[in-house]
N, C-alpha and C. Protein backbone atom coordinates (compact mmCIF):
# COMPACT_ATOMS: atom_id res chain seq x y z
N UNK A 1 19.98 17.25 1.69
CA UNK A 1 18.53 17.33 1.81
C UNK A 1 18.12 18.48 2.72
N UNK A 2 18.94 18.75 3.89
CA UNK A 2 18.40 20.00 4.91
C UNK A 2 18.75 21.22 3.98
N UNK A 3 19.59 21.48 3.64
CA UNK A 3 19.65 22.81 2.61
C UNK A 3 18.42 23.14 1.29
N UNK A 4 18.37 21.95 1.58
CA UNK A 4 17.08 22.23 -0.32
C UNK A 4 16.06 22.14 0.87
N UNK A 5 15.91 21.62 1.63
CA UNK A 5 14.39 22.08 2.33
C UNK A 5 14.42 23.78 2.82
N UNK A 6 15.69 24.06 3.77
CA UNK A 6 15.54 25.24 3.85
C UNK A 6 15.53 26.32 2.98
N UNK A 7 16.58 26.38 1.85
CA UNK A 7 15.95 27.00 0.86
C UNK A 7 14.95 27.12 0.42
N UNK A 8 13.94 25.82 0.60
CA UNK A 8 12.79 26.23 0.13
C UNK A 8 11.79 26.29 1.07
N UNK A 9 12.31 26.44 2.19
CA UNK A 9 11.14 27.40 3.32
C UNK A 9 11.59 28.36 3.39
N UNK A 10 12.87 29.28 2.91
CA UNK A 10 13.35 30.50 2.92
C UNK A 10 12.45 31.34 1.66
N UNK A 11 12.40 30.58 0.56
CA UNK A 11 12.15 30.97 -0.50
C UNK A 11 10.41 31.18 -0.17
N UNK A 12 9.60 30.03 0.52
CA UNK A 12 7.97 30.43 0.53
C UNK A 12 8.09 31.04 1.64
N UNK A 13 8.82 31.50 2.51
CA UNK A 13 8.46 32.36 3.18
C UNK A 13 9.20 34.03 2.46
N UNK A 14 10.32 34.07 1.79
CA UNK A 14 10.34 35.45 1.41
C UNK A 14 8.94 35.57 0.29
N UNK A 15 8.50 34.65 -0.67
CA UNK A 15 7.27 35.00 -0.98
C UNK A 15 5.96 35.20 -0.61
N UNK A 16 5.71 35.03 0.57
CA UNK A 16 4.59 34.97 1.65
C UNK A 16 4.52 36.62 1.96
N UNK A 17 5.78 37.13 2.38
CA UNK A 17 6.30 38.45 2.66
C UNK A 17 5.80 39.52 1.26
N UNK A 18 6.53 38.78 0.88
CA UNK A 18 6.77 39.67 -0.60
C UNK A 18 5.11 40.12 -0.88
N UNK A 19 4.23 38.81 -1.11
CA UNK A 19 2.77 39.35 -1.74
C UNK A 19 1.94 39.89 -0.10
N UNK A 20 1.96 39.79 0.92
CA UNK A 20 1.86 40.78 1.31
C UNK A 20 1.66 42.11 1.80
N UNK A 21 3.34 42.72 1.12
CA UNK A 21 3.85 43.55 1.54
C UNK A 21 3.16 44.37 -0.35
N UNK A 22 3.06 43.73 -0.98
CA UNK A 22 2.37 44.23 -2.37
C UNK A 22 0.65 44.20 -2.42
N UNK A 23 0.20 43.51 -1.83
CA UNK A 23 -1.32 43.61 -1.28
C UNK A 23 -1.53 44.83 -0.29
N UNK A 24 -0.86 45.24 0.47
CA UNK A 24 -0.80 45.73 1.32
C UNK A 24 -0.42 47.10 1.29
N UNK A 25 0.24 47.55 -0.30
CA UNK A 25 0.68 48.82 -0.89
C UNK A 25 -0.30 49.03 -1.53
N UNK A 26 -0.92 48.06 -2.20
CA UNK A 26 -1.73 48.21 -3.50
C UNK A 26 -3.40 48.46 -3.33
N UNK A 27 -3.84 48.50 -1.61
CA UNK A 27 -4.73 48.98 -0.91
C UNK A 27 -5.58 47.95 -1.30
N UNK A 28 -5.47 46.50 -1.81
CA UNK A 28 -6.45 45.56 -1.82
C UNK A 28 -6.52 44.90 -0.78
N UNK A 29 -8.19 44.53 -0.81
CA UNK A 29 -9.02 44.16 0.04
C UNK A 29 -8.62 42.61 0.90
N UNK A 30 -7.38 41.87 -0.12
CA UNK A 30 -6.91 40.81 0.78
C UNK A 30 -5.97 40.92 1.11
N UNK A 31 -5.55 42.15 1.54
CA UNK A 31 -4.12 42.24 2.48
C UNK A 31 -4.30 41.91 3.83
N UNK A 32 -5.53 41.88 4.19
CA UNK A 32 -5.53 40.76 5.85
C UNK A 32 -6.10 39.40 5.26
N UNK A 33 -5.88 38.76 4.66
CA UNK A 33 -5.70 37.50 4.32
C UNK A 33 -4.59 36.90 4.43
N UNK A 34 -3.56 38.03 3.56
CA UNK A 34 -2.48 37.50 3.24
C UNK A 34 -1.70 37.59 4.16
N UNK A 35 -1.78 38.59 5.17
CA UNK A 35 -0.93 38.68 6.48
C UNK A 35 -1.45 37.95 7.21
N UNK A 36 -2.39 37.46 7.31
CA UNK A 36 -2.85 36.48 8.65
C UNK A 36 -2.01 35.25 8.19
N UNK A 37 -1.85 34.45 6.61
CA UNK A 37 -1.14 33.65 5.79
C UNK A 37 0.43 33.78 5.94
N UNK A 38 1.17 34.93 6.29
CA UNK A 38 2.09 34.85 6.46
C UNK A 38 2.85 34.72 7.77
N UNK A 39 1.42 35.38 8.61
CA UNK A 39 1.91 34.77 10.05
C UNK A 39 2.15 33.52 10.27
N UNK A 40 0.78 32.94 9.61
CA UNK A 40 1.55 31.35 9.76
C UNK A 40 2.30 30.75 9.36
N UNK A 41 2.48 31.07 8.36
CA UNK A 41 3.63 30.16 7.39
C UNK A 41 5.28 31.18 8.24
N UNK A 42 4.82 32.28 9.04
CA UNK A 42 5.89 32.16 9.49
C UNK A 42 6.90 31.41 10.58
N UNK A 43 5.78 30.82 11.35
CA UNK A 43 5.67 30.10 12.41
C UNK A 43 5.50 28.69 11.71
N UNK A 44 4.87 27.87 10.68
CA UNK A 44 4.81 26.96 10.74
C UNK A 44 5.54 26.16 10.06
N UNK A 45 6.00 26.74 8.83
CA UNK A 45 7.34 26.42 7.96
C UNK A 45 8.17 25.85 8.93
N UNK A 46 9.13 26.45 9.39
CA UNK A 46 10.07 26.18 10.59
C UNK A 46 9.99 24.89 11.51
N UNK A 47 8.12 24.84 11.81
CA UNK A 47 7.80 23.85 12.70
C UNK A 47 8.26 22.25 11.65
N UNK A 48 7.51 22.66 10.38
CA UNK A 48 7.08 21.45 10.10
C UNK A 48 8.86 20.93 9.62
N UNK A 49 9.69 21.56 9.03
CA UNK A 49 10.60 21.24 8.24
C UNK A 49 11.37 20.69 9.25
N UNK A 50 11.36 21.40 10.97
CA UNK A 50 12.01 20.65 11.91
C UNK A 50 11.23 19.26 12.21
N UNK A 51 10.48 19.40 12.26
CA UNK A 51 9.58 17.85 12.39
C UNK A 51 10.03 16.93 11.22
N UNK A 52 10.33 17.33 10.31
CA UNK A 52 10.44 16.68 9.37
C UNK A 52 11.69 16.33 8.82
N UNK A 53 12.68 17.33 9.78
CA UNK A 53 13.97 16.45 9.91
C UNK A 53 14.17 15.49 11.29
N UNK A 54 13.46 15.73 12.19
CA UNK A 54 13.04 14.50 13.61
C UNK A 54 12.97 13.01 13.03
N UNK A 55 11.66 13.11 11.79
CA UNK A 55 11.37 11.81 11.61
C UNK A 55 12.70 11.21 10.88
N UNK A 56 12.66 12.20 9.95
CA UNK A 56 13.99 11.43 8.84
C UNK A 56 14.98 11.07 9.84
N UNK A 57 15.47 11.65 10.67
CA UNK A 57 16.53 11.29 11.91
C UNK A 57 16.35 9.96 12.25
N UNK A 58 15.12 9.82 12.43
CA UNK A 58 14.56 8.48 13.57
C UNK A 58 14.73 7.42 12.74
N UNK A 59 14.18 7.77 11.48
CA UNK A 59 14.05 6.66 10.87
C UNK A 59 15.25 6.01 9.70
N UNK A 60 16.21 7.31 9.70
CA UNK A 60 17.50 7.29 9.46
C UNK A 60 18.30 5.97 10.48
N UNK A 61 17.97 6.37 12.13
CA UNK A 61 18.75 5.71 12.89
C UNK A 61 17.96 3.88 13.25
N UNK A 62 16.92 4.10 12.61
CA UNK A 62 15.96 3.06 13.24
C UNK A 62 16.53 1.93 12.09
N UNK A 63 17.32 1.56 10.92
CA UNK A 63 17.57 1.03 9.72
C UNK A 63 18.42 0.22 10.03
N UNK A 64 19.36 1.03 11.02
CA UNK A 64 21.05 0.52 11.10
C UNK A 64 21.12 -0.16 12.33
């Protein structure tokens, strides 16, 4: 389960990057949208998926 989550905060965050870094070539008008969007998701991905292996932990250990 921790690998398929991180893969897939690896994966929305290389796409977060990716559009961007293509907004951002392509001289459109929401390339500070999308970078303000990737700041967070760069910072918050990380947060939440660790939080979200905390609970599963807890409640992993809280059963047995």
């Amino acid at each position: 389960m921790k690998r398929i989550l991180a893969l897939a905060g690896v994966i929305l965050l290389l796409f977060m990057y990716g559009a961007t870094m293509f907004f951002a070539l392509s001289g459109s008008p929401s390339a500070d949208g999308w970078f303000k969007a990737s700041i967070f998701c760069t910072i918050a991905v990380p947060v939440l998926l660790y939080a979200y292996m905390l609970v599963y932990r807890y409640l992993k250990n809280r059963k047995k």
